[in-house]
C-alpha atoms as a PDB file:
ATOM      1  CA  UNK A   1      21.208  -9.896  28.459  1.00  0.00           C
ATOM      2  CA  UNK A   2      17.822 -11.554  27.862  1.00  0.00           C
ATOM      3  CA  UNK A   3      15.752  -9.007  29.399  1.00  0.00           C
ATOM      4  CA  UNK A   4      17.250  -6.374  27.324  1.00  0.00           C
ATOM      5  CA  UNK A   5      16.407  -8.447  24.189  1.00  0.00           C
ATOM      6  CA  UNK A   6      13.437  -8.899  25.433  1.00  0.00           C
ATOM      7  CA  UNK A   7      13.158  -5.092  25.581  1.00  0.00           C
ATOM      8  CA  UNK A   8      14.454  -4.837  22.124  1.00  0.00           C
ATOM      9  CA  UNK A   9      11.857  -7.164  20.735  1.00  0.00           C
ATOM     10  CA  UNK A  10       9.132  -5.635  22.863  1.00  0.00           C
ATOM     11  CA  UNK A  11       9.915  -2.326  21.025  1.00  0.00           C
ATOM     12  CA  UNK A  12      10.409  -3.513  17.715  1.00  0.00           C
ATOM     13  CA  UNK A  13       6.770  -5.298  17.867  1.00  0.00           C
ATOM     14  CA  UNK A  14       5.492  -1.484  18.789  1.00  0.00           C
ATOM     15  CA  UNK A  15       7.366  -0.158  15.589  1.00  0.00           C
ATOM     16  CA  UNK A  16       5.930  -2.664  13.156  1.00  0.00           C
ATOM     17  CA  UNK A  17       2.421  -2.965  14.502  1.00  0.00           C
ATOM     18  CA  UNK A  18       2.323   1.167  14.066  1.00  0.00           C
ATOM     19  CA  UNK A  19       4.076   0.984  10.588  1.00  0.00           C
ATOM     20  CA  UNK A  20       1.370  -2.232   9.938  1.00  0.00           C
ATOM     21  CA  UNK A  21      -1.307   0.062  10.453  1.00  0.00           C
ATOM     22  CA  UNK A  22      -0.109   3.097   8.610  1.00  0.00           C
ATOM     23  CA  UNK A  23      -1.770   1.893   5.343  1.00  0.00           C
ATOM     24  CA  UNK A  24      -5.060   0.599   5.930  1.00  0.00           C
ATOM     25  CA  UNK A  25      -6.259   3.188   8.749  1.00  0.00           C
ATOM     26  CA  UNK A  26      -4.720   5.980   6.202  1.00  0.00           C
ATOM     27  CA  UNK A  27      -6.564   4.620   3.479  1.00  0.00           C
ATOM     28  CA  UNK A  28      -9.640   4.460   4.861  1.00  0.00           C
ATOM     29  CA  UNK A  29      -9.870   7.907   6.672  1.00  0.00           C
ATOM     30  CA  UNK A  30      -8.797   9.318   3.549  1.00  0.00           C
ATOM     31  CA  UNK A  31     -11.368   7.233   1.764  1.00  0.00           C
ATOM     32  CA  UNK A  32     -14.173   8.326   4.406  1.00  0.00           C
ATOM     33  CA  UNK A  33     -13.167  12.178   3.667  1.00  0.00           C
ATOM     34  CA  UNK A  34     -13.020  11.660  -0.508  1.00  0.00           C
ATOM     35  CA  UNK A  35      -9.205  11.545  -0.177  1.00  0.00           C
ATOM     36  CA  UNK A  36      -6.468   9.262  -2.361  1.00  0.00           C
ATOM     37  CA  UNK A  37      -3.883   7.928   0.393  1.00  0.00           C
ATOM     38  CA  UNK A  38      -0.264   7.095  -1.465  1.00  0.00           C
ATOM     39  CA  UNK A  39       3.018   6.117  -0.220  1.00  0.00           C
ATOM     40  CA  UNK A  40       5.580   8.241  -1.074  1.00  0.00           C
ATOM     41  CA  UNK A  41       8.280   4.860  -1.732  1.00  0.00           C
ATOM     42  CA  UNK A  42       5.608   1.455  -1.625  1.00  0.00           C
ATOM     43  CA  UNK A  43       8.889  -0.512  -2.274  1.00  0.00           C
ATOM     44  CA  UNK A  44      10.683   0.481   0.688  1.00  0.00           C
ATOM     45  CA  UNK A  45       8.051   0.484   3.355  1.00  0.00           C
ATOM     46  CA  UNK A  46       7.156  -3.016   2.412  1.00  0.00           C
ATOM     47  CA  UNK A  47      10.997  -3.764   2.723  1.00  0.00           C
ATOM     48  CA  UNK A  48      11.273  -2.120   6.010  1.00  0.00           C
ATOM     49  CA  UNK A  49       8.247  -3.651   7.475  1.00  0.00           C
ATOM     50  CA  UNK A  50       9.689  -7.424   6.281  1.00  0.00           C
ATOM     51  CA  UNK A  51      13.481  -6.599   7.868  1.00  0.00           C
ATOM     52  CA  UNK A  52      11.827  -5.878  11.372  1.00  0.00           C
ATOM     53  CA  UNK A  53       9.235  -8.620  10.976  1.00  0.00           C
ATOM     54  CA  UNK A  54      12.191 -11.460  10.362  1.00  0.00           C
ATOM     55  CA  UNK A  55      14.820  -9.229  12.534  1.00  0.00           C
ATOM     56  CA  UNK A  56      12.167  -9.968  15.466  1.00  0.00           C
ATOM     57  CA  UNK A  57      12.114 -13.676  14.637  1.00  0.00           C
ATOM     58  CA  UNK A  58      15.428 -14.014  14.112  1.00  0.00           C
ATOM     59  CA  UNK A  59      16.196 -12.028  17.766  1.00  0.00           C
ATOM     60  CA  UNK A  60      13.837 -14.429  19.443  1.00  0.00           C
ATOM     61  CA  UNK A  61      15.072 -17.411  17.739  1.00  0.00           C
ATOM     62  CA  UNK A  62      18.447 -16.719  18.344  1.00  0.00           C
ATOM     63  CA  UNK A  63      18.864 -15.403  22.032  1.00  0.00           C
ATOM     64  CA  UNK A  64      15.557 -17.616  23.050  1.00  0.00           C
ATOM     65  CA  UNK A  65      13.500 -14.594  24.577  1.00  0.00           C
ATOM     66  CA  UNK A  66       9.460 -14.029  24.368  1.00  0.00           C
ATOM     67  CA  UNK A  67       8.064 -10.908  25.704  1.00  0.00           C
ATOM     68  CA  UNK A  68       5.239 -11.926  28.041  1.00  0.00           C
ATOM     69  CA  UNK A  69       3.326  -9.134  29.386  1.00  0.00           C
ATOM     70  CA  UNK A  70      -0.417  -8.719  28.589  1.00  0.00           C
ATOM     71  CA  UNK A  71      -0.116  -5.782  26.109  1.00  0.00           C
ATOM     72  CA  UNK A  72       2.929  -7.490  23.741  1.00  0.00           C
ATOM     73  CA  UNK A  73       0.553 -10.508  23.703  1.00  0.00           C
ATOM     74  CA  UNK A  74      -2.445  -8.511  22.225  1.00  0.00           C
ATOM     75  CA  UNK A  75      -0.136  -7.190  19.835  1.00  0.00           C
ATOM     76  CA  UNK A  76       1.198 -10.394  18.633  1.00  0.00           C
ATOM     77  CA  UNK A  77      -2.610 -11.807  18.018  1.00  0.00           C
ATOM     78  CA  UNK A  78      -3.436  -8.518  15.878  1.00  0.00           C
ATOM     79  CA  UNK A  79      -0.243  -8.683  13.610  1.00  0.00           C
ATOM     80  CA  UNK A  80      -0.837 -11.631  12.230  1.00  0.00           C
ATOM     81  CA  UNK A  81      -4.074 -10.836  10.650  1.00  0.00           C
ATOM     82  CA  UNK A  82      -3.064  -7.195  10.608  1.00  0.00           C
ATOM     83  CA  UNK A  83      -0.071  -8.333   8.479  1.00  0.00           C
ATOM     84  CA  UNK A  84      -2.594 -10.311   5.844  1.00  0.00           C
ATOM     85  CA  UNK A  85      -4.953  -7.342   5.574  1.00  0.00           C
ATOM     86  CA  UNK A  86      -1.092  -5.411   4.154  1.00  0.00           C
ATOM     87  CA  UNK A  87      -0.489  -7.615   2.380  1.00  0.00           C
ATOM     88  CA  UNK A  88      -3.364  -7.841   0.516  1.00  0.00           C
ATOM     89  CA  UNK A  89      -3.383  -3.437  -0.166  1.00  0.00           C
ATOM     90  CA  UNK A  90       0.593  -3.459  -1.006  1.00  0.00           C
ATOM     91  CA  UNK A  91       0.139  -6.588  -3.603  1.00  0.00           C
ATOM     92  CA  UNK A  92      -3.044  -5.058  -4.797  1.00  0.00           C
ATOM     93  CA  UNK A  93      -1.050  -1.189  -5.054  1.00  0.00           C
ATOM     94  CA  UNK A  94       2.291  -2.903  -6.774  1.00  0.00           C
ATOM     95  CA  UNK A  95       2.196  -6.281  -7.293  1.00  0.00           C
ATOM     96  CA  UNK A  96       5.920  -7.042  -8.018  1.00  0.00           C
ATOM     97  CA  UNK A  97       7.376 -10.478  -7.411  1.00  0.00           C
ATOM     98  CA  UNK A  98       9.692  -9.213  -4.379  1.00  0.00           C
ATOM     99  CA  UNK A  99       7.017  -6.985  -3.159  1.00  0.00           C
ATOM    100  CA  UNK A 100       4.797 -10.301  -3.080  1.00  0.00           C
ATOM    101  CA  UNK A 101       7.731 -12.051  -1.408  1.00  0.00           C
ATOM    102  CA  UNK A 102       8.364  -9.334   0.973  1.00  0.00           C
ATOM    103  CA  UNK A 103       4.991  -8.933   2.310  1.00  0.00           C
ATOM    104  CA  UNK A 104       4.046 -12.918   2.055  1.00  0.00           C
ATOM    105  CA  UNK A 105       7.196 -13.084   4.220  1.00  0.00           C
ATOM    106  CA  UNK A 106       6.041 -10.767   6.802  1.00  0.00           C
ATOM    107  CA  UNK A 107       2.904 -12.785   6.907  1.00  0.00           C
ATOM    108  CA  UNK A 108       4.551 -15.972   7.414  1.00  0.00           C
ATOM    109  CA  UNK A 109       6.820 -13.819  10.297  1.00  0.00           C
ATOM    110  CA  UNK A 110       3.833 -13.015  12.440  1.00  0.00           C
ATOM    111  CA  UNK A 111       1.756 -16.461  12.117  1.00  0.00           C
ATOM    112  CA  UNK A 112       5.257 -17.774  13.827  1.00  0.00           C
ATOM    113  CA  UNK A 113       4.640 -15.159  16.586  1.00  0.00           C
ATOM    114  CA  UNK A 114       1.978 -16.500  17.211  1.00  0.00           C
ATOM    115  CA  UNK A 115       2.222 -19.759  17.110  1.00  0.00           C
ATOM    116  CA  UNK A 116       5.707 -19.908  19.082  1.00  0.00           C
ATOM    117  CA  UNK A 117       4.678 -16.940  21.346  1.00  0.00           C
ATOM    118  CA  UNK A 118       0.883 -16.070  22.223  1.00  0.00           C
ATOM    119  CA  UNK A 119      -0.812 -17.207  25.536  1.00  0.00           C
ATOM    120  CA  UNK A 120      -2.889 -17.863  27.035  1.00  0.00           C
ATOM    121  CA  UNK A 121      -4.182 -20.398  24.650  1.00  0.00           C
ATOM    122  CA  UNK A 122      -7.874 -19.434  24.129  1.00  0.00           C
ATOM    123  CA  UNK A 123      -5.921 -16.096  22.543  1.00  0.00           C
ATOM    124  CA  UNK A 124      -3.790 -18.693  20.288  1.00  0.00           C
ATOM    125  CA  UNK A 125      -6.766 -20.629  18.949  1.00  0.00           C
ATOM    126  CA  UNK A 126      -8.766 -17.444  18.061  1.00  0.00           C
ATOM    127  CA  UNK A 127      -5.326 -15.747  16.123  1.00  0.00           C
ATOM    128  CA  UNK A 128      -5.005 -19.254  14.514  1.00  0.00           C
ATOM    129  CA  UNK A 129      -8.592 -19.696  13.138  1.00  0.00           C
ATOM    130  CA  UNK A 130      -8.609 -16.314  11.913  1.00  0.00           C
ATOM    131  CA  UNK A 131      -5.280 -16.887  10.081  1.00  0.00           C
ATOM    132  CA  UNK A 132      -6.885 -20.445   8.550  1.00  0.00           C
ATOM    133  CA  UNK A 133      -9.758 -18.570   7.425  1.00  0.00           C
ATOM    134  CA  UNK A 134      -7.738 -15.706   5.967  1.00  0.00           C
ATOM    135  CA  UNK A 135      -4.411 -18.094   4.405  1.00  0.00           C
ATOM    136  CA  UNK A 136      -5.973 -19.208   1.004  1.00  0.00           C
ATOM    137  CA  UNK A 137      -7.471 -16.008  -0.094  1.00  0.00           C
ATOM    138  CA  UNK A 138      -3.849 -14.409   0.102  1.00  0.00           C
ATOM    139  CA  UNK A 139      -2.642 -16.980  -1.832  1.00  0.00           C
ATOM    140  CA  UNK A 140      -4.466 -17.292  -4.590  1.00  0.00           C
ATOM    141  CA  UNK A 141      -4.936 -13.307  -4.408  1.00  0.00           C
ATOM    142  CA  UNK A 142      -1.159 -13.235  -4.641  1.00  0.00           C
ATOM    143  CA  UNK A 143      -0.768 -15.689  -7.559  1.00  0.00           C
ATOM    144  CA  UNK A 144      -2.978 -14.247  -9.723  1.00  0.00           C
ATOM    145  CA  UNK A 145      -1.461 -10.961  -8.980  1.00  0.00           C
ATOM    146  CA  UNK A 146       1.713 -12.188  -9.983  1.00  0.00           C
ATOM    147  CA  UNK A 147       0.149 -13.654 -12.950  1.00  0.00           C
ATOM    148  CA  UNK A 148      -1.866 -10.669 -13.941  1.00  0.00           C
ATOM    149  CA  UNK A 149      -1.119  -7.897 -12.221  1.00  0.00           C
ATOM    150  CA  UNK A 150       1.412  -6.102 -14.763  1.00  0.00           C
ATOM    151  CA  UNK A 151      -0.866  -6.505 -17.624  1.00  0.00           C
ATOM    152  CA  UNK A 152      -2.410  -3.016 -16.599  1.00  0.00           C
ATOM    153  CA  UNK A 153       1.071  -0.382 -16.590  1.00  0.00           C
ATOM    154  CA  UNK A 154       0.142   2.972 -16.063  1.00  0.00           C
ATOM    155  CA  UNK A 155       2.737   5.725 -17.047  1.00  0.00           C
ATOM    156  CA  UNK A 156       2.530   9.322 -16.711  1.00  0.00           C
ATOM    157  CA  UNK A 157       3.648  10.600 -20.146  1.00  0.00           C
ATOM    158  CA  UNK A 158       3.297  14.726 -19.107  1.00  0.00           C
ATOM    159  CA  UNK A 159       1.448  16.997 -16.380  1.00  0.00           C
ATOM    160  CA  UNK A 160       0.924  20.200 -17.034  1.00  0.00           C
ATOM    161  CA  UNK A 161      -0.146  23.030 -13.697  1.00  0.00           C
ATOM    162  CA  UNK A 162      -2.835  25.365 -14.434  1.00  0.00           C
ATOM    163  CA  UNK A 163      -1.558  29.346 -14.396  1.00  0.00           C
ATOM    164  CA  UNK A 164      -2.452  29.983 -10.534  1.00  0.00           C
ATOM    165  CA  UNK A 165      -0.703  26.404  -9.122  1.00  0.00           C
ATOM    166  CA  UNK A 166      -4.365  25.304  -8.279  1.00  0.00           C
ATOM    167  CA  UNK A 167      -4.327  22.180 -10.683  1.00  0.00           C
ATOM    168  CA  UNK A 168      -2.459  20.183 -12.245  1.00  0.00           C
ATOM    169  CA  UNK A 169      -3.427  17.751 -15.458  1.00  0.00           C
ATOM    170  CA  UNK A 170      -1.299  14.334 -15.770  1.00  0.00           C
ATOM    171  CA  UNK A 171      -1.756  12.682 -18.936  1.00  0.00           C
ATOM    172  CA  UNK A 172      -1.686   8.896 -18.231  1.00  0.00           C
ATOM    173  CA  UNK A 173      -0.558   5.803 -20.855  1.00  0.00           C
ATOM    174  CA  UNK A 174      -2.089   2.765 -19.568  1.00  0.00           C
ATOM    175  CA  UNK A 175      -0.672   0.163 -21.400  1.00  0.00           C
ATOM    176  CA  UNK A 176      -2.509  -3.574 -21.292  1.00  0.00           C
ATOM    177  CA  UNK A 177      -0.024  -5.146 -23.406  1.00  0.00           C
ATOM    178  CA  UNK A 178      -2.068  -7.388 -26.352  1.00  0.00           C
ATOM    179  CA  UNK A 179      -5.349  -6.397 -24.572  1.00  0.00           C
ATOM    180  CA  UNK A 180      -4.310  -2.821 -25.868  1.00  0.00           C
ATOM    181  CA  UNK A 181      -5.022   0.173 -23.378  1.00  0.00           C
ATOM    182  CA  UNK A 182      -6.274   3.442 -22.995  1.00  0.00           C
ATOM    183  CA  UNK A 183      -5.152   7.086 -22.635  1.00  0.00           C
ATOM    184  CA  UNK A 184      -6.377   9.101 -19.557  1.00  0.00           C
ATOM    185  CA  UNK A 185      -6.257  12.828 -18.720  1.00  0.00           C
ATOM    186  CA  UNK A 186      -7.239  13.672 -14.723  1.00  0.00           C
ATOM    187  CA  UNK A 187      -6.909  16.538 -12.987  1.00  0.00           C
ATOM    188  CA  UNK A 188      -5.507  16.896  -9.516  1.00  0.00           C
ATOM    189  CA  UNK A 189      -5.558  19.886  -6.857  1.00  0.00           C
ATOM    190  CA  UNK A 190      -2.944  20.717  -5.097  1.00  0.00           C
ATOM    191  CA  UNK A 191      -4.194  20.008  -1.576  1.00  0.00           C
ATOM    192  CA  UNK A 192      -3.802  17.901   1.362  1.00  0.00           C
ATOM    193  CA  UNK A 193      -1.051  16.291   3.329  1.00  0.00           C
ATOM    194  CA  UNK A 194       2.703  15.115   1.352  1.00  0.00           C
ATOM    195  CA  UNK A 195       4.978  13.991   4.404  1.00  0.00           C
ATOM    196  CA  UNK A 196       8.006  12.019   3.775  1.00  0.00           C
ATOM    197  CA  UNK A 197       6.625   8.797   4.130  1.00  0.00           C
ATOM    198  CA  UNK A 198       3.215   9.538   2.381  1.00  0.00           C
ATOM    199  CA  UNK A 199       0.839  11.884   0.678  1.00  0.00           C
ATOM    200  CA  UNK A 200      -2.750  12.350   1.112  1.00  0.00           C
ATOM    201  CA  UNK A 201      -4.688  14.483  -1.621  1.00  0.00           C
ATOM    202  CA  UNK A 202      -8.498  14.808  -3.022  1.00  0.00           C
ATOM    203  CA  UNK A 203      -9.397  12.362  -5.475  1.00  0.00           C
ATOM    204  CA  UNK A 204      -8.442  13.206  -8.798  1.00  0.00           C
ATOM    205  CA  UNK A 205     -11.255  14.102 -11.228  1.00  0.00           C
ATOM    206  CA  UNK A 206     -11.156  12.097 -14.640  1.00  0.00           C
ATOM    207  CA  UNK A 207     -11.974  14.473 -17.766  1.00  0.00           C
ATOM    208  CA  UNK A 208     -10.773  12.104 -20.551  1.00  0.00           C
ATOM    209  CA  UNK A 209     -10.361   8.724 -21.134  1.00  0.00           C
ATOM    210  CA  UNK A 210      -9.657   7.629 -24.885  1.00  0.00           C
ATOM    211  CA  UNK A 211      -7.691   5.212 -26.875  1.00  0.00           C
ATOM    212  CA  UNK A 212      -4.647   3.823 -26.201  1.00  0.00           C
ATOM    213  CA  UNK A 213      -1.569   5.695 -28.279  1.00  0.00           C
ATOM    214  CA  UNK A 214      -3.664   8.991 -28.086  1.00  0.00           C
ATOM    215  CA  UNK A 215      -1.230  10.200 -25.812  1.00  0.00           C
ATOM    216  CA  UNK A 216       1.609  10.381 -28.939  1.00  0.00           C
ATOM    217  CA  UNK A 217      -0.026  13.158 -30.580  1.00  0.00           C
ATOM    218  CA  UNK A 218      -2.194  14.589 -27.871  1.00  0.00           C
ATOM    219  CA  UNK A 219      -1.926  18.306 -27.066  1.00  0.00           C
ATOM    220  CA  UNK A 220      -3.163  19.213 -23.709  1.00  0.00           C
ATOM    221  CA  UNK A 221      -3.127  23.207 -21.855  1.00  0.00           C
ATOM    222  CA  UNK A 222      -4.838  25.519 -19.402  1.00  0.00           C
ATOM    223  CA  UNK A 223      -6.653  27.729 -20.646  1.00  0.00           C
ATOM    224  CA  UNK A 224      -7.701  29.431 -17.549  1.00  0.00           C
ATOM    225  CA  UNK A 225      -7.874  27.159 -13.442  1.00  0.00           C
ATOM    226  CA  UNK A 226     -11.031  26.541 -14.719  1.00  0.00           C
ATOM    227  CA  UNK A 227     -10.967  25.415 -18.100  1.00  0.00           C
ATOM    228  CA  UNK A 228      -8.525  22.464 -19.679  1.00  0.00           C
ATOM    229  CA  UNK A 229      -8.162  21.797 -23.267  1.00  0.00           C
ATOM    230  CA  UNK A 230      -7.242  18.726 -24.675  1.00  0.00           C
ATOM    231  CA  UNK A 231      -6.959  18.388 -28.465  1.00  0.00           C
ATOM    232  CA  UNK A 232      -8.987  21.727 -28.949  1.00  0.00           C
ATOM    233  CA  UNK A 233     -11.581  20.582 -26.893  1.00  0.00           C
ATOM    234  CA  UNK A 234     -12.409  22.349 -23.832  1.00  0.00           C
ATOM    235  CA  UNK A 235     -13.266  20.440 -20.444  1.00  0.00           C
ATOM    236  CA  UNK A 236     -14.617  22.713 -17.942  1.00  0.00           C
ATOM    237  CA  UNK A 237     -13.709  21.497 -14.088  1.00  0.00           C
ATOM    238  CA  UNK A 238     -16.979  23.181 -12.432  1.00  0.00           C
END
């Protein structure tokens, strides 16, 4: 019965270290090539990567079984800082209390790892310096996060496609609450990588950026893939 936990646990550790690393090596190819990287549903991959992250604990807790091979105890050394470098992008991307909670959770999940679980204890030390060093930043960079980090909404109020599908234009109300806001107008090609769990595209191009409330009364069209027109005025992309 235990080895097959043990198995179960073993695999489970290979899921979340590959979901772990999903947004930080995506982001930074894409940021190497001068692509965004996006998750389709933020919400629900920092859900699923919490579940398996306190279902592991919770396995090993509960039937008292500890994978022990050489390559499960490299993997439980890099989650735990792996899992404060997430936490930091998907509290940074959508800082929402149970977001926060989810990912802070999933922190706190693999520093037990590796506390209860890594040898040999040179290993142990290392993972638990790095984790010292890395604790307060999180934090604080959650808390004020929390604190601040819905001042700045951003809502797409309309997007309008150019007339061969090569563009689109989203007009953006970013609202800052008393601090007031801003309207923005970028445009985006239609290129890249959308998969179910995420999509990868070229970085949008900003052509306007005005006052906030602009967006009420703005009137934004194509006039040709090349050309966008925003109250009148034209914006050429090239």
């Amino acid at each position: 019965m235990n080895y097959r936990i043990e198995k179960i646990i073993r695999l489970l550790l290979w899921v979340l270290s590959a979901l772990m690393l999903v947004y930080p090596a995506g982001a930074m190819i894409c940021a190497i090539i001068g692509y965004s990287f996006e998750f389709t549903s933020l919400p629900v991959f920092a859900a699923v990567i919490g579940l398996i992250a306190n279902g592991i604990v919770v396995l090993g807790i509960v039937f008292k079984s500890t994978p022990r091979n050489t390559a499960t105890q490299i993997i439980l050394a890099v989650l735990a800082p792996l899992s404060f470098i997430d936490a930091v992008l998907y509290i940074f991307n959508s800082p929402r209390l149970w977001i926060i909670v989810s990912m802070l959770t999933t922190a706190a999940c693999c520093c037990y790892l590796v506390i209860r679980h890594v040898w040999p204890k040179r290993l142990r030390i290392s993972a638990l310096i790095l984790l010292g060093i890395l604790t307060l930043p999180l934090l604080f960079f959650s808390f004020l996060a929390f604190v601040f980090g819905n001042i700045g909404e951003n809502t797409v109020v309309q997007t309008v496609t150019s007339p061969s599908g090569k563009y689109y234009a989203q007009l953006t109300d970013n609202d800052q609450g008393a601090l007031g806001g801003a309207t923005i107008v970028k445009v985006h090609e239609v290129s890249g990588i959308d998969t179910f769990l995420f999509k990868a595209e070229k970085k949008p191009r900003e052509v306007y950026y005005g006052h906030w409330g602009e967006f009420m009364d703005m009137q934004i069209y194509w006039k040709d893939d090349e050309c966008l027109v925003i109250n009148s005025v034209e914006y050429t992309l090239n």
